[in-house]
Structures are given as structure tokens and as C-alpha cells.
Protein backbone atom coordinates (compact mmCIF):
# COMPACT_ATOMS: atom_id res chain seq x y z
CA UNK A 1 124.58 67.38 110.33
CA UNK A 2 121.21 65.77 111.22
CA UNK A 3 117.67 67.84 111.46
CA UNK A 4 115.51 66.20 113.60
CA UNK A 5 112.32 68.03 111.96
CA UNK A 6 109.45 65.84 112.28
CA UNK A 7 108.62 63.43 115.52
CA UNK A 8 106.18 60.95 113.53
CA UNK A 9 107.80 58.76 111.82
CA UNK A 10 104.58 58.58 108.92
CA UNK A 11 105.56 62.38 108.23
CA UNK A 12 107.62 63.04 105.28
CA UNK A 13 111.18 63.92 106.06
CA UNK A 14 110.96 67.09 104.18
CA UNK A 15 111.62 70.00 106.91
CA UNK A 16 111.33 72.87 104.59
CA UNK A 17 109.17 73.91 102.52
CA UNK A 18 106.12 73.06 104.65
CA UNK A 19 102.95 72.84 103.31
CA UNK A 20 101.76 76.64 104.55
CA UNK A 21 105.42 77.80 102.73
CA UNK A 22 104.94 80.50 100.20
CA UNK A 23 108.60 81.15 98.42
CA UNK A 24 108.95 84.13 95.71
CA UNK A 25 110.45 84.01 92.34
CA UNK A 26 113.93 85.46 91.83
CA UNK A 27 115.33 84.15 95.42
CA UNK A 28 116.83 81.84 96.91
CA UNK A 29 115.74 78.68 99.41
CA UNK A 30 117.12 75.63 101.23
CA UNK A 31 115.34 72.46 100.90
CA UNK A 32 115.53 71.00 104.12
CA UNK A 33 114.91 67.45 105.43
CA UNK A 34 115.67 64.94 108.40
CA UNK A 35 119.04 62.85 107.43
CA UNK A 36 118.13 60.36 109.86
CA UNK A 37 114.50 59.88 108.70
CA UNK A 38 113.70 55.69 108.65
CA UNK A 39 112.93 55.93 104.24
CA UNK A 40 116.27 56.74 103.59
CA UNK A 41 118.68 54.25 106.27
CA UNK A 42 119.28 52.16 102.97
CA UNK A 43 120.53 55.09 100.53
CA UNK A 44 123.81 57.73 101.14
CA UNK A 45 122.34 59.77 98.27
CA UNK A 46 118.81 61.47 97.82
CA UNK A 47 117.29 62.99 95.00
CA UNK A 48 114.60 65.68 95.04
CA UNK A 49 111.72 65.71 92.87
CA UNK A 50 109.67 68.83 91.71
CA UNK A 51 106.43 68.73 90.14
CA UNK A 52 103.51 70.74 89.35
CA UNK A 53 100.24 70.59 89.70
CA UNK A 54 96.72 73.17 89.07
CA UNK A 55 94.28 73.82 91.38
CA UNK A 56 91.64 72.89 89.21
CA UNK A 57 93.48 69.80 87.96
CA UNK A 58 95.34 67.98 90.84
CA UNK A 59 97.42 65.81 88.69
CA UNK A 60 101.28 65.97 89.04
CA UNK A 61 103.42 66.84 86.16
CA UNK A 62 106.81 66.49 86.30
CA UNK A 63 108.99 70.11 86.41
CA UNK A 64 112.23 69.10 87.22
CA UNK A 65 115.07 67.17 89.69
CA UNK A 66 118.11 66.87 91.35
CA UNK A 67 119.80 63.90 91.75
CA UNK A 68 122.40 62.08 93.23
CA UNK A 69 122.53 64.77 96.34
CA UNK A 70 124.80 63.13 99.45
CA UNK A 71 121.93 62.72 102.30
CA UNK A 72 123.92 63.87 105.31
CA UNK A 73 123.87 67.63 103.51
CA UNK A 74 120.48 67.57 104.62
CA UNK A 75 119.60 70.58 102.50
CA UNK A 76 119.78 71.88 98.92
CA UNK A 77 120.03 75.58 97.82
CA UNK A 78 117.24 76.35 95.38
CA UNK A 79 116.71 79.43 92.85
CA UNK A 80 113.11 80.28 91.56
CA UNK A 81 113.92 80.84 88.25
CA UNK A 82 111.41 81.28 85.21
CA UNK A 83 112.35 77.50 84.66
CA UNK A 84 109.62 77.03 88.01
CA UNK A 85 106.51 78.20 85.93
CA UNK A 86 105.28 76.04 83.25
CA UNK A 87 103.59 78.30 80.53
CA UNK A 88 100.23 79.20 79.85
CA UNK A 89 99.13 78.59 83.69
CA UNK A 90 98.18 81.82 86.32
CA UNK A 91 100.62 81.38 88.56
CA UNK A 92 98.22 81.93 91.22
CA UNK A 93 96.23 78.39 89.84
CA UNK A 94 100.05 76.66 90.04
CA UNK A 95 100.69 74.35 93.41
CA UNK A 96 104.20 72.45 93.73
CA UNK A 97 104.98 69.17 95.11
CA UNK A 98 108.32 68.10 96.46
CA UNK A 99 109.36 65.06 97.00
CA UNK A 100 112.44 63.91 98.40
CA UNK A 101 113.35 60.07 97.43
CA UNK A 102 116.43 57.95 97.97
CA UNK A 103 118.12 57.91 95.03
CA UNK A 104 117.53 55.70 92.18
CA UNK A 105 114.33 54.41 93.83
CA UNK A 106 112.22 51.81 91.50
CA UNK A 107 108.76 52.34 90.46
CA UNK A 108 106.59 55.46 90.01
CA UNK A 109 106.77 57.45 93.28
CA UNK A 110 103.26 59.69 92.33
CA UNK A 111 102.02 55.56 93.14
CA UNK A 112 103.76 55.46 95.73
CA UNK A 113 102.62 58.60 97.95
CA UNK A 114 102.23 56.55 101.03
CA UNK A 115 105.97 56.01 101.62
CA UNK A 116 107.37 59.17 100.58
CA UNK A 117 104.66 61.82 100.89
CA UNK A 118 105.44 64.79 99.23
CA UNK A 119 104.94 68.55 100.57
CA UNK A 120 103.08 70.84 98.61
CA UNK A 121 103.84 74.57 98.84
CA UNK A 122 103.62 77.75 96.24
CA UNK A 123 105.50 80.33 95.11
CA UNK A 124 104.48 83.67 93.99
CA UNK A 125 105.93 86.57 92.45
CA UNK A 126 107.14 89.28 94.55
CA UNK A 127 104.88 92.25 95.19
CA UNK A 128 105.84 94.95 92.22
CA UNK A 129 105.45 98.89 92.91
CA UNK A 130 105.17 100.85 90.25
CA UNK A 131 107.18 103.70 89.51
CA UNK A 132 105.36 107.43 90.79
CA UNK A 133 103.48 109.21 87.83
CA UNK A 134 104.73 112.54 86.75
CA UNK A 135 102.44 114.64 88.56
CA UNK A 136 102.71 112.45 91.64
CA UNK A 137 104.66 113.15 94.94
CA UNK A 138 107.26 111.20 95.35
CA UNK A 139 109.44 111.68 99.25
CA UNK A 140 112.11 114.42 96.89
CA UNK A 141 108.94 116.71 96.57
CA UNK A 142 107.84 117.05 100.15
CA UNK A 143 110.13 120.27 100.79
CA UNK A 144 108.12 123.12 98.51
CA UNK A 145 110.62 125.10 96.80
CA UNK A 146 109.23 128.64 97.45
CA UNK A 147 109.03 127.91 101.33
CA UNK A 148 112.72 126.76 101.52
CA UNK A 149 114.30 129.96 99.47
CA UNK A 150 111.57 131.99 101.75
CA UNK A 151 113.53 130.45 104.88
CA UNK A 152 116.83 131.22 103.08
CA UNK A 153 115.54 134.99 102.53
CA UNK A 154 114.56 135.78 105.80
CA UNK A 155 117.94 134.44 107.13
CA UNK A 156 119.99 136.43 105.07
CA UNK A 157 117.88 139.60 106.07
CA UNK A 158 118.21 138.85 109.56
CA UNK A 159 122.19 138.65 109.21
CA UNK A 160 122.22 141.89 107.30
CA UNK A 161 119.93 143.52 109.62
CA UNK A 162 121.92 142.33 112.82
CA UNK A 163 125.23 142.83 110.66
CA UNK A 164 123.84 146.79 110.56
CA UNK A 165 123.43 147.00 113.82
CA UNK A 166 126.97 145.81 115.23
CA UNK A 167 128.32 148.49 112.74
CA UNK A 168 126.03 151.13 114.25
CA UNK A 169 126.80 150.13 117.97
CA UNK A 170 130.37 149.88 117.36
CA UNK A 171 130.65 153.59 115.86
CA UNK A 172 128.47 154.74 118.50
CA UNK A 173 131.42 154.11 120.80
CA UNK A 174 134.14 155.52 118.66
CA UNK A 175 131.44 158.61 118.73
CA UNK A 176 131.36 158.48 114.98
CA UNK A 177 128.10 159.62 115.26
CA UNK A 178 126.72 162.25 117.40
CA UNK A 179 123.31 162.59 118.55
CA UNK A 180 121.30 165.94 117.49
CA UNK A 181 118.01 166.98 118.46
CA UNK A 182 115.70 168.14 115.64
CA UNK A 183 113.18 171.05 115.80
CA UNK A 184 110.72 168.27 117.40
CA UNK A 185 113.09 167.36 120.11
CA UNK A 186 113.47 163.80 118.73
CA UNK A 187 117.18 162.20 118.97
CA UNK A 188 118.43 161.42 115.26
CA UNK A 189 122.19 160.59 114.74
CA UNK A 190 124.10 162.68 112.60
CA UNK A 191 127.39 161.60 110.98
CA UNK A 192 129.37 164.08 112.54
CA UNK A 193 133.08 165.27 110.65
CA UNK A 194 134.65 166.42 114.50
């Protein structure tokens, strides 16, 4: 498999990262480059160099490699471990340089940069959130507990209520009850024993 990923030949053959790339620690990446890039006709294997470098201080330091990696692959699977960030540097003063090389090239390639440029990304740690505080709402507190047994209250008293009146309308018909007028005239329903 061949990724055509750059059409000047002078550009490095390294697809991915790019130079904009930001990658987080704790996932994974491919390193991505152009098989069929003109530095590596000569070589079946590739190695991949990582180094380091501060923003104050632009010199390279050597982080780690992997060697020996078959060149038609075309990409490597990377972690961003804690093994990525040297100690005693802010991560956000830390830059990276990869360089992909054929493998076991001669000479110093940091000398070397015209040939086999290197791409310089970061990496950065993933945003964190922080847990709520006690007396903070949190998406389970939204529904107030007095207003939902309220609605749970009412309901039941509307059942009851309508439960009372099916009773009365069905004894109505059986003429359980009879109407009687009061001294006032007014209709009130007597339970009648007929």
C-alpha cells in the first residue's frame, strides 16, 4: 500500500503527523508516510526517530525509536505513553520532531535536516473535568424531590376522587341511593334500606 501524501518531492515523506498535528497522551496514532517517496528507493526497511525539543531551547534531544519497520507498511501505530514526556519540562514548553530515515542510515541525521526533514508536532494532555462539588448540581439533581412526590400526590387523589365517583354513579343506577329533599328544598342522597 502506497500514500501518495506530498507532491514536492523536497517535502518530507512523513504524511502524518503534520506540523499543525496536536495528538493527546493516553491514545493512540498512526505514523504515516509516502512508501514511494525518492529518500527511501534504496532501503525495504525504515526507522522512525523521535526527539524532543523546548520552545525556549530548540535543540533536539533524542526520546526514542523504532527500527527496522518494513517501508511498504507505510504507517506505524503509536501510544502516548508517560515514556513521551521527558521530566522536569511543562509540557506545554515540549515540541516533538519526527523523523522518518531509511534504516541504518550513516551519519548524524539532526546534520543532515536537508535530506530528511523532520515534522514537528505536539501533544498535550487531554482536557480533565473535575468531579461536581458536594453542594453542586450535577444532571441526577435537576428533578426536585418535593415537586415529583407533589405530582405523585395529586395523581393518586385524582384516581381516588374519580374512583368515588364511578362507585357513586354506579349505585345511583342500582337506586342504592335515593334522592330526598331537605327542609331547604336542596337534593341530598340518602342511603336508602328499601
Amino acid at each position: 500500500m502506497s500514500i501518495a501524501c506530498n507532491s514536492s518531492p523536497n517535502i518530507t515523506a512523513i504524511c502524518s503527523p503534520q506540523s499543525s498535528t496536536v495528538w493527546y497522551a493516553g491514545s493512540n496514532y498512526d505514523i504515516i508516510w509516502d512508501s514511494k517517496h525518492h529518500n527511501y528507493n534504496n532501503t525495504e526497511t525504515v526507522d522512525i526517530e523521535i526527539n524532543y525539543l523546548t520552545k525556549a531551547n530548540s535543540t533536539e534531544t533524542f526520546l526514542f525509536g523504532f527500527s527496522n519497520i518494513p517501508k511498504n507498511a507505510s504507517n506505524f501505530k503509536v501510544n502516548i505513553t508517560n515514556d513521551w514526556f521527558p521530566p522536569n519540562i511543562p509540557l506545554d514548553q515540549l515540541m516533538y520532531d519526527i523523523y522518518l530515515l531509511p534504516h541504518n542510515i550513516n551519519g548524524n541525521i539532526i546534520n543532515d535536516t536537508a535530506l530528511y526533514k523532520p515534522v514537528t508536532f505536539s501533544i498535550m494532555t487531554p482536557p480533565t473535568i473535575s468531579p461536581p462539588k458536594e453542594n453542586s448540581n450535577t444532571p441526577e439533581d435537576i428533578t426536585n424531590p418535593d415537586h415529583s412526590s407533589g405530582l405523585n400526590t395529586t395523581g393518586i387523589v385524582l384516581i381516588a376522587v374519580a374512583s368515588v365517583l364511578i362507585i357513586l354513579v354506579f349505585l345511583l343506577r342500582k337506586k342504592i341511593f335515593k334522592p330526598h329533599s331537605g327542609a331547604n328544598g336542596a337534593g341530598l342522597l340518602f342511603f336508602c334500606q328499601c
